[in-house]
N, C-alpha and C. Protein backbone atom coordinates (compact mmCIF):
# COMPACT_ATOMS: atom_id res chain seq x y z
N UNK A 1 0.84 -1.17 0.00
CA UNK A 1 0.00 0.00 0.00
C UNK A 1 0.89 1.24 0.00
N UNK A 2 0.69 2.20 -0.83
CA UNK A 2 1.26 3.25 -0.97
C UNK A 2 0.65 4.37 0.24
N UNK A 3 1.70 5.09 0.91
CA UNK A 3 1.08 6.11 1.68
C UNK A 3 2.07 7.44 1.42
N UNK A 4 0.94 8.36 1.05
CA UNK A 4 1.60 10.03 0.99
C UNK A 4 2.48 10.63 2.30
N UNK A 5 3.78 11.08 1.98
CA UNK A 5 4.17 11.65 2.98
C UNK A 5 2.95 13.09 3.50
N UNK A 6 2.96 13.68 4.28
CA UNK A 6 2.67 15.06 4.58
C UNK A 6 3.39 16.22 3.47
N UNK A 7 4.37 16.03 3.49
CA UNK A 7 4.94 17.19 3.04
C UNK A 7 4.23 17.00 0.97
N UNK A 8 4.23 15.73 0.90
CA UNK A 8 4.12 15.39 -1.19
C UNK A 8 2.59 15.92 -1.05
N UNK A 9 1.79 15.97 -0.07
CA UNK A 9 -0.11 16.89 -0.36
C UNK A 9 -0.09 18.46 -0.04
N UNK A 10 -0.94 18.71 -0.71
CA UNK A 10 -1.03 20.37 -0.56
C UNK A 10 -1.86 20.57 0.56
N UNK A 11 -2.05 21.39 1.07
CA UNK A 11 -3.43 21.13 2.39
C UNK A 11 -4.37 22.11 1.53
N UNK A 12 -5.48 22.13 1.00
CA UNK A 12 -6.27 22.93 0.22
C UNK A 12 -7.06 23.32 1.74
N UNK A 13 -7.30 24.74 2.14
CA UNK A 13 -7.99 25.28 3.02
C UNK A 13 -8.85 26.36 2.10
N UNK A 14 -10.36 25.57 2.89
CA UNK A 14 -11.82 26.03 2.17
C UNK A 14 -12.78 26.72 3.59
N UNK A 15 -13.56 27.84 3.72
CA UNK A 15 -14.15 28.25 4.77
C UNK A 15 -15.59 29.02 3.94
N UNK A 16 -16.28 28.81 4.86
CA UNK A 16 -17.36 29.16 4.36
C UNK A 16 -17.79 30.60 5.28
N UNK A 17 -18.69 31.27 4.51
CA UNK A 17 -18.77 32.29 5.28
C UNK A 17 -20.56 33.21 5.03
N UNK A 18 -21.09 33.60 6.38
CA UNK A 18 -22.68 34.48 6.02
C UNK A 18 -22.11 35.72 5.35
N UNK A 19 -23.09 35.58 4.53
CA UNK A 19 -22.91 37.20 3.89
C UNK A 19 -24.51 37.97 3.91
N UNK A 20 -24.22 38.94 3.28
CA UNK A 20 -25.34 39.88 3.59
C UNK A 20 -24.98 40.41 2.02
N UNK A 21 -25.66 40.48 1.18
CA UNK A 21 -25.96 41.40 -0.18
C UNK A 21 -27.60 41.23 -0.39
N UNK A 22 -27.59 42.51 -1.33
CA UNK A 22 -29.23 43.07 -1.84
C UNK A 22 -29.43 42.08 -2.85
N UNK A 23 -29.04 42.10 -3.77
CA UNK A 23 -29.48 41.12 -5.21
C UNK A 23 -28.38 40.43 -5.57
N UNK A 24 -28.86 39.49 -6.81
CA UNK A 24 -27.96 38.50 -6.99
C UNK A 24 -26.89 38.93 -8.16
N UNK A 25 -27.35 40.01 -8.57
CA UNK A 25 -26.86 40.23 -9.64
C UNK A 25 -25.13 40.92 -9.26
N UNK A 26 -25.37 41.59 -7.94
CA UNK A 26 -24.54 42.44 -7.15
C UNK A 26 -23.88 40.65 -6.54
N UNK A 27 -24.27 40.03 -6.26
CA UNK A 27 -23.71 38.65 -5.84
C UNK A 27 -22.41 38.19 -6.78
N UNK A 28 -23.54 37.76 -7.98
CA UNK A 28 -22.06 37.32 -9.01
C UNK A 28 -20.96 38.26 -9.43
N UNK A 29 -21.50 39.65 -9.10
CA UNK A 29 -19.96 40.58 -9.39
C UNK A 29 -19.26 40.46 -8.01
N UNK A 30 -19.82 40.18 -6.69
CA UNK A 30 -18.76 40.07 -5.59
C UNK A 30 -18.11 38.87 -5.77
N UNK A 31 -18.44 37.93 -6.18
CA UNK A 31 -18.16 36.38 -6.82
C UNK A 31 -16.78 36.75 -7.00
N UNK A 32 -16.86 37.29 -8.71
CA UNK A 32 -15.68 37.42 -9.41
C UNK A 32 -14.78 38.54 -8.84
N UNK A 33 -15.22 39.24 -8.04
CA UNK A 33 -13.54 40.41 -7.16
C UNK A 33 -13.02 39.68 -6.42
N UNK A 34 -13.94 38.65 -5.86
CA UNK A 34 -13.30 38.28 -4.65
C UNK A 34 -12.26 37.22 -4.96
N UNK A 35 -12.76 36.47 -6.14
CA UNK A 35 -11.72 34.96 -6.85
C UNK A 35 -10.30 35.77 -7.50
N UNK A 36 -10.46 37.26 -7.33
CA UNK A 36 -9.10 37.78 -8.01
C UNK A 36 -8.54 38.28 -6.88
N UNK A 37 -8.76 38.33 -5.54
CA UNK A 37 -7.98 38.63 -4.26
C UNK A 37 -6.69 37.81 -4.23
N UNK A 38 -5.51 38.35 -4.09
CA UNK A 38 -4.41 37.99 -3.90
C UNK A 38 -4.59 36.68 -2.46
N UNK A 39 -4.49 35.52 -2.65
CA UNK A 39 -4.41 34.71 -1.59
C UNK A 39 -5.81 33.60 -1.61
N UNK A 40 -6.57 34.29 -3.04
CA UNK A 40 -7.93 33.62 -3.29
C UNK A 40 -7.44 32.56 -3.80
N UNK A 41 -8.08 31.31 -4.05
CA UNK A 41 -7.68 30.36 -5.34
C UNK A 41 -9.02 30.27 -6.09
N UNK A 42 -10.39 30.18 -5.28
CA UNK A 42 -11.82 30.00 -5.56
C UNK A 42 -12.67 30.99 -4.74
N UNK A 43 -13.39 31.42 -5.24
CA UNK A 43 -14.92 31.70 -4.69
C UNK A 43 -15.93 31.87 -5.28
N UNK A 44 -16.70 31.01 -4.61
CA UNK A 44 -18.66 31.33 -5.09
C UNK A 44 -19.41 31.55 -4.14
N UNK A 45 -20.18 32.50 -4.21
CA UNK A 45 -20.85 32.89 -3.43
C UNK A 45 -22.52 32.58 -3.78
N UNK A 46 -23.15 31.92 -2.76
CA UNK A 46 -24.74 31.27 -3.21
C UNK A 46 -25.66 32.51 -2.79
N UNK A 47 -26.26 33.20 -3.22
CA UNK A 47 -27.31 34.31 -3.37
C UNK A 47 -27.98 34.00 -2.28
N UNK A 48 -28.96 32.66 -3.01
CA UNK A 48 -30.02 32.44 -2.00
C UNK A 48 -29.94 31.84 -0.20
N UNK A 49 -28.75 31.21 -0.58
CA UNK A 49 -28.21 30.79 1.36
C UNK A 49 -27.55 31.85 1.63
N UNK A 50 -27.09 32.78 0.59
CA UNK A 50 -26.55 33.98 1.48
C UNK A 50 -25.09 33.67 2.19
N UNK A 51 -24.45 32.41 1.44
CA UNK A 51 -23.39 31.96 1.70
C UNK A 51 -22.16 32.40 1.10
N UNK A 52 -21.05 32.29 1.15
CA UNK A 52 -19.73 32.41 0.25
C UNK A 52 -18.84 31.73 0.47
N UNK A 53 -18.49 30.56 -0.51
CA UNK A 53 -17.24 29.18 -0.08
C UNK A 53 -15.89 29.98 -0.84
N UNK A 54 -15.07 30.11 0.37
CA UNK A 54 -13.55 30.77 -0.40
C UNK A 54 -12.39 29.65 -0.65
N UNK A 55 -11.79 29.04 -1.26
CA UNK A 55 -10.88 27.99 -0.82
C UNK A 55 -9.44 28.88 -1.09
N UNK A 56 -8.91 29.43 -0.38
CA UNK A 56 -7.68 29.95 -0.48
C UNK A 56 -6.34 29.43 -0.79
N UNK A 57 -5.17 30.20 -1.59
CA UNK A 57 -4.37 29.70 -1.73
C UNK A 57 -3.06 28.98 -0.69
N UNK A 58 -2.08 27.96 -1.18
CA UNK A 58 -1.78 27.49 -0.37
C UNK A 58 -0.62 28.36 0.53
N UNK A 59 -0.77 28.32 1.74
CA UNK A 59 0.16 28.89 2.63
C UNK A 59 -0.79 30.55 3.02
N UNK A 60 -1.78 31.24 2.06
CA UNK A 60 -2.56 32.14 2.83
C UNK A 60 -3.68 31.93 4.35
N UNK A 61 -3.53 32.99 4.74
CA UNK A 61 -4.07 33.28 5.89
C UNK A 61 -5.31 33.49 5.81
N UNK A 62 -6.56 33.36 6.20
CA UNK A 62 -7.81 33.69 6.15
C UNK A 62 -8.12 34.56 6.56
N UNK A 63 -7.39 35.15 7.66
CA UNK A 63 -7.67 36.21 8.74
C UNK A 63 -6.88 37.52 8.33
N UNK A 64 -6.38 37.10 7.31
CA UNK A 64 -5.31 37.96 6.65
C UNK A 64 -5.50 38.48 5.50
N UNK A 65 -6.41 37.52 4.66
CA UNK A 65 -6.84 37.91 3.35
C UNK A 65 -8.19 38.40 3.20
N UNK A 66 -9.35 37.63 3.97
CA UNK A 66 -10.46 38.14 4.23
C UNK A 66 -10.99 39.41 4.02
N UNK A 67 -10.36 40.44 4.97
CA UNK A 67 -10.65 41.71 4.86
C UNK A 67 -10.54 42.23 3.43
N UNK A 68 -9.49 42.17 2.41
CA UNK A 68 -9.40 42.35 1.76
C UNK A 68 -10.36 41.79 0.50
N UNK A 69 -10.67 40.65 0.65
CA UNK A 69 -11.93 40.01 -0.13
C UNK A 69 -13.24 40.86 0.53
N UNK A 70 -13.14 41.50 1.30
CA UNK A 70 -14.63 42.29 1.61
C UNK A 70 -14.07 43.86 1.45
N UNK A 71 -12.98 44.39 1.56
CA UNK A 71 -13.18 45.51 0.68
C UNK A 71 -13.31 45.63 -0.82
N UNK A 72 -12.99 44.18 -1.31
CA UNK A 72 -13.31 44.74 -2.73
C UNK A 72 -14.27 44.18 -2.90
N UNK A 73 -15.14 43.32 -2.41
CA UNK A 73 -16.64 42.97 -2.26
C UNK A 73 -17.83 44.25 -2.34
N UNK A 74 -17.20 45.20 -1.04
CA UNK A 74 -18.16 46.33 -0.83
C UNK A 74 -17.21 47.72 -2.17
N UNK A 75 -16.54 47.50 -3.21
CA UNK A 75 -16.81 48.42 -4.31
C UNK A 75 -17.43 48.07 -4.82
N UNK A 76 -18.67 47.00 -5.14
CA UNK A 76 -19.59 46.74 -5.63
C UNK A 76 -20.92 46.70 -4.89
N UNK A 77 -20.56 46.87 -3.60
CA UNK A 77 -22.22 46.89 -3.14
C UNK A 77 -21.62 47.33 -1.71
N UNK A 78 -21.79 48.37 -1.40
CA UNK A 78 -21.37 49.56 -0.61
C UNK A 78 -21.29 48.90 1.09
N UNK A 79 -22.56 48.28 1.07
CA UNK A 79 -23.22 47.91 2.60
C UNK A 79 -23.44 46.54 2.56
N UNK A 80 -22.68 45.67 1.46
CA UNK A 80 -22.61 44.10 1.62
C UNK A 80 -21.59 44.28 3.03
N UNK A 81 -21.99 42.84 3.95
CA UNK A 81 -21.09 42.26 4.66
C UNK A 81 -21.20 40.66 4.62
N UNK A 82 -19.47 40.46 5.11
CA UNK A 82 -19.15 38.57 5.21
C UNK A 82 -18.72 38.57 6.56
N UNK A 83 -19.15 37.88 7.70
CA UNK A 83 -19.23 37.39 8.88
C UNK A 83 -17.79 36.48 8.96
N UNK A 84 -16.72 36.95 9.10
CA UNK A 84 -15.62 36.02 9.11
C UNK A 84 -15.05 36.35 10.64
């Protein structure tokens, strides 16, 4: 049986997060600012659960990049918030 060291896997870190936006349309443009945040690798954000799954890149901080995925979240919708 073959077994992976630790170090040969990537650790992919994914967090989910509440958000608060008006429409969906304002949704899919926070979608796409936020998947171009330095430290992003993915994000989609679900309208109707009012959710947002980020899977960040490897070795970023969540607590570090976050903010920055919600300031450029709110140049598109002024008074969106993400509960991180």
């Amino acid at each position: 049986m073959n077994y992976c060291s630790y170090n040969e896997r990537a650790i992919i870190m994914k967090k989910t997060y509440k958000v608060e936006v008006g429409c969906a349309n304002c949704a899919a443009k926070m979608e796409r600012v936020a998947a171009r945040v330095e430290g992003v690798k993915a994000a989609h954000l679900n309208f109707m659960l009012l959710k947002m799954k980020v899977e960040f890149e490897e070795g970023a901080s969540p607590a570090d990049v976050m903010p920055h995925v919600l300031a450029a979240c709110r140049k598109i919708e002024s008074d969106c918030e993400i509960f991180f």
